[in-house]
Protein backbone atom coordinates (compact mmCIF):
# COMPACT_ATOMS: atom_id res chain seq x y z
CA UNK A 1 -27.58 -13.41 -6.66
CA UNK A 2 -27.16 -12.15 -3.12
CA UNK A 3 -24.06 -10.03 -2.92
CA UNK A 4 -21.59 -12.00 -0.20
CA UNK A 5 -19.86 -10.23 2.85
CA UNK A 6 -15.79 -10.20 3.18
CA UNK A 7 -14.75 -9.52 7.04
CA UNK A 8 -11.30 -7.72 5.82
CA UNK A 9 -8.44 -7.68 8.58
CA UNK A 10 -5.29 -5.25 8.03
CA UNK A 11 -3.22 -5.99 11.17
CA UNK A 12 -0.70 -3.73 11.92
CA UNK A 13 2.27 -4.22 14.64
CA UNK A 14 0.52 -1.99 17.02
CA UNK A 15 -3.24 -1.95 15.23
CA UNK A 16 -5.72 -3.82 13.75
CA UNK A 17 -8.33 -2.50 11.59
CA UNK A 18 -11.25 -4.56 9.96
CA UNK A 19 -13.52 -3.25 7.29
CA UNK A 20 -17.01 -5.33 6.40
CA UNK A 21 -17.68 -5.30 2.50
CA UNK A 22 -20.43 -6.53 0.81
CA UNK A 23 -19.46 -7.69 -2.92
CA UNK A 24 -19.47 -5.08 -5.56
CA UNK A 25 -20.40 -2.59 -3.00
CA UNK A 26 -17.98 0.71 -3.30
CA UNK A 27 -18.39 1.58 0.22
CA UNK A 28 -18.01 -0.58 3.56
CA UNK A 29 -21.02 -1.80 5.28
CA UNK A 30 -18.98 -1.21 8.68
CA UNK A 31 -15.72 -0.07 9.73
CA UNK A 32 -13.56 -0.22 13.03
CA UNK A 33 -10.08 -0.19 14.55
CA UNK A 34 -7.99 -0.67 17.79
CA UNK A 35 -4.88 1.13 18.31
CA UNK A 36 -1.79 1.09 20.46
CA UNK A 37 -2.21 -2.38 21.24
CA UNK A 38 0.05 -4.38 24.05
CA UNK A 39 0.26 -0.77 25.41
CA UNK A 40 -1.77 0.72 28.70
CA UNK A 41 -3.39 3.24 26.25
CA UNK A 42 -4.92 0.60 23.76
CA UNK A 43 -8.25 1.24 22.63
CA UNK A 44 -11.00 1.21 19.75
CA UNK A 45 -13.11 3.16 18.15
CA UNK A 46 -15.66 2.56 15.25
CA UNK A 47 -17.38 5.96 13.42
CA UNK A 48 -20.32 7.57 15.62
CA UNK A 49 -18.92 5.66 18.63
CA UNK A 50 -16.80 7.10 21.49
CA UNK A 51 -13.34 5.54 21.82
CA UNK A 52 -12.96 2.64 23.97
CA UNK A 53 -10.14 2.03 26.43
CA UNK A 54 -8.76 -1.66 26.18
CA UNK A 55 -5.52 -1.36 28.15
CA UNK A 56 -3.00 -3.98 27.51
CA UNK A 57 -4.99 -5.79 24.76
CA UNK A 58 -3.10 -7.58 22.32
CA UNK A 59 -4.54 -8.23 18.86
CA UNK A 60 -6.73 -11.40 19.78
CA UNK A 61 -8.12 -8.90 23.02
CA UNK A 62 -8.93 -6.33 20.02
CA UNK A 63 -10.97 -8.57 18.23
CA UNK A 64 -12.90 -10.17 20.78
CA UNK A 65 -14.29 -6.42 21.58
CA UNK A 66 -14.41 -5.57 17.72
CA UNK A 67 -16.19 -8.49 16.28
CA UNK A 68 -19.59 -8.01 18.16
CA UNK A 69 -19.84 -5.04 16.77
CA UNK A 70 -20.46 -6.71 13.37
CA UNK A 71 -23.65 -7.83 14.08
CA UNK A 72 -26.25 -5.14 13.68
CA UNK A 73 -24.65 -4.83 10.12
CA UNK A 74 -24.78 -8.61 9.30
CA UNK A 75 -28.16 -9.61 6.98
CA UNK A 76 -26.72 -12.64 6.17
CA UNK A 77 -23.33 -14.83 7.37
CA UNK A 78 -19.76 -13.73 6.56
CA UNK A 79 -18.71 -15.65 3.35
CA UNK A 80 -14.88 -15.29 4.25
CA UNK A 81 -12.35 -13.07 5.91
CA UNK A 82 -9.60 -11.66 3.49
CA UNK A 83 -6.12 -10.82 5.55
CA UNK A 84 -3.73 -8.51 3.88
CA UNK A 85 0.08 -9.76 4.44
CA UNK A 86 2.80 -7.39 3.48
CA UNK A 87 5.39 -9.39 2.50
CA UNK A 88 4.82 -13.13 0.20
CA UNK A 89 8.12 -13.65 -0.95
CA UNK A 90 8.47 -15.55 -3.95
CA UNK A 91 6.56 -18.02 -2.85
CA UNK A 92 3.26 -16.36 -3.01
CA UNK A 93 2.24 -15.20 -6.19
CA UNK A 94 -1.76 -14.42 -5.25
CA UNK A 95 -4.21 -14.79 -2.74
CA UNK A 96 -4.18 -17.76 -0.51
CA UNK A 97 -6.56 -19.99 1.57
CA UNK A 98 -4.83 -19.69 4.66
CA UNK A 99 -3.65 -23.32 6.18
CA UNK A 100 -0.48 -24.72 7.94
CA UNK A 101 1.40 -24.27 4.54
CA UNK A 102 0.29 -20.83 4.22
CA UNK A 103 1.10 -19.44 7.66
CA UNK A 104 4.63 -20.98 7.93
CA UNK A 105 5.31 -19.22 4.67
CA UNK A 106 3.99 -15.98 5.91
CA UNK A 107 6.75 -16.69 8.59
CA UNK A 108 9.12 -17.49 6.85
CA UNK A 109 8.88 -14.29 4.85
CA UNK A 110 9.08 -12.38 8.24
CA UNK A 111 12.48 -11.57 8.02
CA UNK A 112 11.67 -9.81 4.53
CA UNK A 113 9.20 -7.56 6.75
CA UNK A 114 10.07 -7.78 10.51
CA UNK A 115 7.67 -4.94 11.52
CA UNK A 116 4.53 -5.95 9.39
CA UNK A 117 4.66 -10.14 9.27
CA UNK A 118 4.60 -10.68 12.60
CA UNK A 119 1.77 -8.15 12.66
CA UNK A 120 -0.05 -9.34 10.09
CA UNK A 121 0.31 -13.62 11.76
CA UNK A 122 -1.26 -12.01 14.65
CA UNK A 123 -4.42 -11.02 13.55
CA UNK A 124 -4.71 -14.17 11.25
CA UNK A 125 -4.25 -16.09 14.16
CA UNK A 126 -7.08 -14.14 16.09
CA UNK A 127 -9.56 -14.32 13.54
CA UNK A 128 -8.83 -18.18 12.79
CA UNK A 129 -9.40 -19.01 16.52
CA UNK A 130 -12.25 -16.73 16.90
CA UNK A 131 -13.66 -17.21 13.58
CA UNK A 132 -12.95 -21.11 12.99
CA UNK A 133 -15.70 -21.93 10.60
CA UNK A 134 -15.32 -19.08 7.84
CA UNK A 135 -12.40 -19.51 5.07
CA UNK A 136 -9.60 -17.43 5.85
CA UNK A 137 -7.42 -16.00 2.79
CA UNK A 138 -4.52 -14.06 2.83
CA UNK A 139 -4.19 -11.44 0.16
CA UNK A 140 -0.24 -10.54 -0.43
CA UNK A 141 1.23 -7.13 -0.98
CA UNK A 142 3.77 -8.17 -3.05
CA UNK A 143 1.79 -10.69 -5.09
CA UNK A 144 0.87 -7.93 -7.67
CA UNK A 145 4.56 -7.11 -8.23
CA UNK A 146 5.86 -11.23 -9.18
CA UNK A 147 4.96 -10.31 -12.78
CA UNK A 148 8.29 -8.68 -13.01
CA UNK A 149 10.95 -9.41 -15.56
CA UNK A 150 14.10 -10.51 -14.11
CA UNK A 151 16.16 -7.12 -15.47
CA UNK A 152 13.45 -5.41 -12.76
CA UNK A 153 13.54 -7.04 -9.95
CA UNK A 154 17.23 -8.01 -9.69
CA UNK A 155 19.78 -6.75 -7.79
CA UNK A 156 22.94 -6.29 -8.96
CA UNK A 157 24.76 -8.67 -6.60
CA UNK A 158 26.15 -12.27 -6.49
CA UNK A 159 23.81 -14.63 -7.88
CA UNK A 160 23.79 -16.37 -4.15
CA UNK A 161 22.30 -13.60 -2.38
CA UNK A 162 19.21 -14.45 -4.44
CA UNK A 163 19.22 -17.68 -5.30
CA UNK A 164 19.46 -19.09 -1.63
CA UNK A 165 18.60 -16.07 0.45
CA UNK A 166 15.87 -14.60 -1.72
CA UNK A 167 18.02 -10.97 -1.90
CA UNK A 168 16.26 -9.34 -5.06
CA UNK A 169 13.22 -6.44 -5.40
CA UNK A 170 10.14 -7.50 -4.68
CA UNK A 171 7.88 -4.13 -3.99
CA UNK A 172 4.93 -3.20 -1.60
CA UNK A 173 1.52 -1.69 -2.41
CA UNK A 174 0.19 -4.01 -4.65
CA UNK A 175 -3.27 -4.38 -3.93
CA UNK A 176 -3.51 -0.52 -4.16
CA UNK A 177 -1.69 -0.18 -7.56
CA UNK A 178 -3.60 -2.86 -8.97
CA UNK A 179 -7.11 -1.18 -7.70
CA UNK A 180 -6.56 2.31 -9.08
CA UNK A 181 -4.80 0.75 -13.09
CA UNK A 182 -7.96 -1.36 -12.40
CA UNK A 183 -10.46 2.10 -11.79
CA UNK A 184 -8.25 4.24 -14.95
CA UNK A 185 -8.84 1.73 -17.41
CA UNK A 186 -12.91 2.19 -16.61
CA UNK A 187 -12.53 5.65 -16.27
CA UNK A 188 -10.97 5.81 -20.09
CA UNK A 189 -12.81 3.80 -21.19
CA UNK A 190 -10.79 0.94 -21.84
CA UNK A 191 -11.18 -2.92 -21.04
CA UNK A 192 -11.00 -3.55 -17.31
CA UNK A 193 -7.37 -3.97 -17.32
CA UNK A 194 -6.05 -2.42 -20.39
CA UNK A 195 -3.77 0.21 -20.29
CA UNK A 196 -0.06 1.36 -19.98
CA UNK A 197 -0.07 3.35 -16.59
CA UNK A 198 2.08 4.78 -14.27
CA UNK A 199 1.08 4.78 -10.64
CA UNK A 200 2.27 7.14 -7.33
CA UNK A 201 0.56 5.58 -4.23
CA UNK A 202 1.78 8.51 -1.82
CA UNK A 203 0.67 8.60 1.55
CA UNK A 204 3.26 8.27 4.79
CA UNK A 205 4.87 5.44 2.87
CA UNK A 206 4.95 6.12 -1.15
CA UNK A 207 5.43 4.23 -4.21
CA UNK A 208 5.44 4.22 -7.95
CA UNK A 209 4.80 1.61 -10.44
CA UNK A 210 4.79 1.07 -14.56
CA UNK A 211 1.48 -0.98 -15.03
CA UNK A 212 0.92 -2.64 -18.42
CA UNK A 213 -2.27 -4.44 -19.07
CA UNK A 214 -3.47 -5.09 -15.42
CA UNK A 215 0.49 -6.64 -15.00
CA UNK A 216 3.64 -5.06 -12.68
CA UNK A 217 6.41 -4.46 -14.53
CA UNK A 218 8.31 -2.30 -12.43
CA UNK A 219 7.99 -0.21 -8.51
CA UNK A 220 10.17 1.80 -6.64
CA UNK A 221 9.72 -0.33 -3.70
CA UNK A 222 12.51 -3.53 -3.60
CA UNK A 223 14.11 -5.73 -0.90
CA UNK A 224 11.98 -3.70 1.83
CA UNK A 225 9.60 -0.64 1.63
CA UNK A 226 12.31 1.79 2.37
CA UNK A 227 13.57 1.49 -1.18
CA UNK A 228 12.75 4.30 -3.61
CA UNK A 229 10.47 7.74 -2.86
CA UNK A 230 11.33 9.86 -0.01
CA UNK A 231 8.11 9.20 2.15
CA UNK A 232 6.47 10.79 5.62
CA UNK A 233 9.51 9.04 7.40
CA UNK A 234 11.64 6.99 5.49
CA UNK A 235 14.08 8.12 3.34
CA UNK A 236 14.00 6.00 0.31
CA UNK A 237 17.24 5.56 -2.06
CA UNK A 238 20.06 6.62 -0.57
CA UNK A 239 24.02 5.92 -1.06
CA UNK A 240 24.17 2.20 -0.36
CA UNK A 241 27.60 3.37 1.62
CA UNK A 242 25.74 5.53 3.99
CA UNK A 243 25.61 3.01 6.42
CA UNK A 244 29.53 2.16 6.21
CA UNK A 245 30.10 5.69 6.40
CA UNK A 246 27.96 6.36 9.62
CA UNK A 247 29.41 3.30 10.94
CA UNK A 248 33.17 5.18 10.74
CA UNK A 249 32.38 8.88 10.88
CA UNK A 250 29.68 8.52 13.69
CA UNK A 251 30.62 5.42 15.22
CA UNK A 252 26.37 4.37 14.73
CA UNK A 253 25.47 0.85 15.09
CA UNK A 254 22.93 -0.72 12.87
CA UNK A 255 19.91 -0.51 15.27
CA UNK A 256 20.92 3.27 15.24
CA UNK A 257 20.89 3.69 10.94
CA UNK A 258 17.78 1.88 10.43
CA UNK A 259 16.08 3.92 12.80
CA UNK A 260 17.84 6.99 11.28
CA UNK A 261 16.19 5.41 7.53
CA UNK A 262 13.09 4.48 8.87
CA UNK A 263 12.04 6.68 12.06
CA UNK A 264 13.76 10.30 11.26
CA UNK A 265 14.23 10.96 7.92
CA UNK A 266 11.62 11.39 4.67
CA UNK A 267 9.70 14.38 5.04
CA UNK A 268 10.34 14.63 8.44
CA UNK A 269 14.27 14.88 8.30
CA UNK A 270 14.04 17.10 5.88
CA UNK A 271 11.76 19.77 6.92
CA UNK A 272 12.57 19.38 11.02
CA UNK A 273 9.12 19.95 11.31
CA UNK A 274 6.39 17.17 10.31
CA UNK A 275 6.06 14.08 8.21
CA UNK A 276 2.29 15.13 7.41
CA UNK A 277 2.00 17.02 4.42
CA UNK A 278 -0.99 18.80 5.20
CA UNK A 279 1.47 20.56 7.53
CA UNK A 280 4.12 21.01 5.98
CA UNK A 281 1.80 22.82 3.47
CA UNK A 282 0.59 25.02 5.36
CA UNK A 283 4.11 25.68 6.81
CA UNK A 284 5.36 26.50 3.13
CA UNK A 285 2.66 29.01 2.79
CA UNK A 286 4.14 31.27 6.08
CA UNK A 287 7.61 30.72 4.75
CA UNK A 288 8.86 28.13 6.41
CA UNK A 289 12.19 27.16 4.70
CA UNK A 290 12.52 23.03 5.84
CA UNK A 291 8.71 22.27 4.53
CA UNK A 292 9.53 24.20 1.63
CA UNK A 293 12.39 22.03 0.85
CA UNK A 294 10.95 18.71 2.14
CA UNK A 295 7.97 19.34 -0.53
CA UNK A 296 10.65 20.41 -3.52
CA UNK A 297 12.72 17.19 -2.94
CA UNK A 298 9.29 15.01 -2.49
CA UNK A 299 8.11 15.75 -5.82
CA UNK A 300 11.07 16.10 -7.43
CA UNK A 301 12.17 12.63 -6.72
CA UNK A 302 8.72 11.57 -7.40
CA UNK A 303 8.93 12.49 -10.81
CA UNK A 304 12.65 11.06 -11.46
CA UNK A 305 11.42 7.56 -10.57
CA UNK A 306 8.11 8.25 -12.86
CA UNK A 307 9.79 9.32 -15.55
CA UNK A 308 12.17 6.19 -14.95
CA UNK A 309 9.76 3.88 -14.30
CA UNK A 310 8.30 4.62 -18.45
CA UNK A 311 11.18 2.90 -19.85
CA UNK A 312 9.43 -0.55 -18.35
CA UNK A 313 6.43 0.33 -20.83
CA UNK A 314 5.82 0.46 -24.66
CA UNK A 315 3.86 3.53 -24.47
CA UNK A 316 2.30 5.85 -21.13
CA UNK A 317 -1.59 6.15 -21.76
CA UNK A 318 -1.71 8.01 -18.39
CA UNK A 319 -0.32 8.80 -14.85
CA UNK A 320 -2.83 8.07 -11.58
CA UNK A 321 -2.23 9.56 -8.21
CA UNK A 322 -3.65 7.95 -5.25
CA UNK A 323 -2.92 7.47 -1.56
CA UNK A 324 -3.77 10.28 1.29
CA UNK A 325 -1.66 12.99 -0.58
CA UNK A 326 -1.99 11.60 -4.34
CA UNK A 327 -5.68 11.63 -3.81
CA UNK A 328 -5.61 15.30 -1.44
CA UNK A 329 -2.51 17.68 -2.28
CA UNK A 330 -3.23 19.82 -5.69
CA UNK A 331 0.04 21.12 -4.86
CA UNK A 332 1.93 17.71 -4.62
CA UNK A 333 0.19 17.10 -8.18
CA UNK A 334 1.18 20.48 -9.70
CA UNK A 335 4.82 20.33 -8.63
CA UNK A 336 5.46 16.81 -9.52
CA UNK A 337 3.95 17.77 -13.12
CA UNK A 338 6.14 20.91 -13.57
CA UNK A 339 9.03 18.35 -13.79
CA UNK A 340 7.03 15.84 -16.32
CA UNK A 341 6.61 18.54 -19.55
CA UNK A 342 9.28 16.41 -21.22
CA UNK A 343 6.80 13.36 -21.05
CA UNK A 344 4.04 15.39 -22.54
CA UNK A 345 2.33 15.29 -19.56
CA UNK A 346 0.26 18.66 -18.22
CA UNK A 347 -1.76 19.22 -15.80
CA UNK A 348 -4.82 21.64 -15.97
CA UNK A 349 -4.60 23.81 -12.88
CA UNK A 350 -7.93 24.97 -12.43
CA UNK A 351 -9.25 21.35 -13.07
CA UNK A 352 -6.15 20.23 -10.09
CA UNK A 353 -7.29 22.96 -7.70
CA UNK A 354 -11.09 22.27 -8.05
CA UNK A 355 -11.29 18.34 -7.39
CA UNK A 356 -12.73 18.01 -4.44
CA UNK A 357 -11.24 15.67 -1.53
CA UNK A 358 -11.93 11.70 -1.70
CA UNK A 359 -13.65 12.16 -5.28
CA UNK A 360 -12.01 10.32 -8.52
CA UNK A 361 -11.43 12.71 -11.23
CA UNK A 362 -9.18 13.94 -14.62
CA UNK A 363 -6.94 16.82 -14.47
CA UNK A 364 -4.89 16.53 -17.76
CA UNK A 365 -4.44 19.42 -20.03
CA UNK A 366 -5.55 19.47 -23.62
CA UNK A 367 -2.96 17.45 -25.39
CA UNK A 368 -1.94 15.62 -22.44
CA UNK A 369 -1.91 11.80 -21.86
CA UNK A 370 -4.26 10.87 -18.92
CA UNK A 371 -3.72 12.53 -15.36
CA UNK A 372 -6.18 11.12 -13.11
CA UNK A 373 -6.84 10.79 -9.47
CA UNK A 374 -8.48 7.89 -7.92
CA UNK A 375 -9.18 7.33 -4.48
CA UNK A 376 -7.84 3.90 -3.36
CA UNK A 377 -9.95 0.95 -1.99
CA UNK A 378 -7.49 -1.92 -0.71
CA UNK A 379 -9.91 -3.62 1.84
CA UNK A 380 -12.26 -4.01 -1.27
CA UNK A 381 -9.57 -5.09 -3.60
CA UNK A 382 -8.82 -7.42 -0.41
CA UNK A 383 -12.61 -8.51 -0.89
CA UNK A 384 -12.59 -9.40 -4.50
CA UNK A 385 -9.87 -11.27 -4.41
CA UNK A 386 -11.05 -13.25 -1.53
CA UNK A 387 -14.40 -14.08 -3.08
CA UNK A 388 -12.68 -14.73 -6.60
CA UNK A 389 -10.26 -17.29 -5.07
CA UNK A 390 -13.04 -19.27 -3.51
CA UNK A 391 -15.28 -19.40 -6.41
CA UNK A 392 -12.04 -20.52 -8.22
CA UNK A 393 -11.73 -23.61 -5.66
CA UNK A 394 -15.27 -24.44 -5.73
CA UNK A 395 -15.33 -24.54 -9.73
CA UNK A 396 -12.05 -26.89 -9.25
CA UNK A 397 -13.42 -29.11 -6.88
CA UNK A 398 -16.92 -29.55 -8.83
CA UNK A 399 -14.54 -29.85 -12.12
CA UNK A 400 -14.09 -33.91 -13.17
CA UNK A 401 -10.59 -34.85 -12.69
């Protein structure tokens, strides 16, 4: 059987990236991106080209220069284009075959995610004007996550709030989660989606998640992505009365806090420094007293919401770190592991130090459950799913009533 293509698009509020995949391929046929887009200083670039100046473009400008580029890789026609959309609500519970229906409920859901929605309409929009004839499915971040039980993923606040205005967690990341409890269940040897895991997805935004049996059960992630781990800059949990207490003490207006959450704080507020760990690592090493602490209070909180997240399972088989700094920062891994002995879990620091950068790999102790890091892959993820949802409708649709 010929293996299909998947056009992925990941359209950010500034960005759009787009990522060719051929079915059950672990590496993209071809890869490209525009950046700073509705700006003078948009461009793209694709790897072995030269960056290309696009000034002003907008996202449908991006693609009409990035599509072309597709077709020295093509050997056969694009099969569909999967979209990832951050934020599904309720209302979307997996990947969609984008129509009327489908994009008013993206938009609906904007409010949920005003920086990535909009974004993410954008480059659907593009693609279904400039691609008209290929099947266009959107693939939801927080699809993965709807298999939550009700003490998970409610708040503790008038039933209104979520009954009418849809106030309750509903956590980000999915399609990475899913991919690496997906990729430790092979690794162990267990059926393709057996397996009690916990999951860190760390990179400039972070989450965890308790994974039983290829099924969510509980992230750190909620309402919005700021909830939960301190990331690059975002704070994560903090006193729900910090705003109030701003509001009086500093006499901040809301615009001003949620920049404060969202724009200055994470690894970045706490170190004065940087929000890239690499950085801040290398800071630490000459003594530098704010990346030391912004690297302590990372992991440490990483490891409280692990270690909380285990109540949501029956057992732990294992713990997977992914993301930019899950899959590259032995010391990230080490630190966050010195505060998980109580769990059993240990990490073996010469295998830790030795793994070498994008590879998958165990670094468990004797004794220890799993500890394994696996590179993530959402734009294939993004490509399964798309493919798997269209075989689905083509089996219905040949299926006698």
């Amino acid at each position: 059987m010929t293996h299909r293509l998947v056009l992925v698009i990941n359209g950010g509020s500034s960005s759009i990236k787009l990522a060719l995949r051929k079915q059950g391929s672990s590496k993209p046929v071809f890869e490209a991106q525009a950046e700073r887009l509705n700006t003078p200083q948009a461009s793209y670039s694709f790897p072995g080209g030269s960056e290309c100046s696009l000034p002003d473009a907008n996202h449908q400008d991006a693609l009409n220069a990035l599509l072309p580029l597709l077709d020295a890789h093509l050997d056969q026609p694009i099969s569909a284009v999967g979209h990832r959309v951050v934020h599904g609500g309720e209302q979307f519970t997996g990947p969609r075959l984008i129509n009327d229906e489908v994009l008013a409920g993206i938009e609906a859901n904007a409010p949920l995610a005003p920086l990535h929605n909009p974004a993410n309409l954008s480059g659907i929009r593009a693609a279904m004007k400039l691609l008209p004839d290929i099947p266009q499915v959107a693939v939801f971040d927080t699809a993965f996550h709807q298999s939550m039980p009700p003490h998970a993923f409610r708040y503790a606040l008038p039933d209104e709030l979520y009954a009418v205005h849809g106030v309750r967690r509903y956590g980000f990341h999915g399609t990475s989660h899913q991919y690496v409890a997906h990729q430790a269940s092979l690794l162990t040897g267990r059926a393709e989606t057996a397996g009690a895991w916990l999951s860190a997805h760390l990179g400039n935004g972070c989450s965890s998640c308790a994974i039983l049996d290829g099924k969510s059960m509980d992230t750190s992630m909620g309402l919005t992505p700021l909830e939960g781990l301190v990331m690059g800059t975002r704070s994560g949990d903090v006193d729900p009365n910090l705003h109030a207490h701003l509001a009086r003490t500093l006499g901040w207006d809301l615009p001003r806090i949620e920049r404060l959450l969202n724009r200055e704080s994470g690894l970045l507020g706490l170190s004065g420094l940087s929000n890239d760990m690499r950085e801040l690592e290398q800071a630490r090493a000459q003594g530098h007293g704010g990346a030391q602490l912004a690297i302590e209070v990372f992991c440490y909180r990483l490891a409280r919401s692990l270690a909380g997240l285990a109540v949501a399972l029956p057992r732990v088989d294992g713990l997977i770190f992914t993301g930019g700094i899950g899959e590259n920062s032995a010391l990230t891994r080490a630190l966050t592991l010195s505060h998980l002995a109580v769990m059993g879990l240990h990490v073996d620091p010469d295998r830790n130090s030795a793994l070498k950068r994008g590879e998958a790999g165990r670094i468990e102790a004797t004794g220890s459950p799993a500890i394994l890091v696996i590179p993530t892959d959402e734009e294939r993820q993004i490509a399964e799913e798309s493919l798997t949802l269209l075989d689905r409708q083509h089996l219905e649709m040949e299926t006698p009533a």
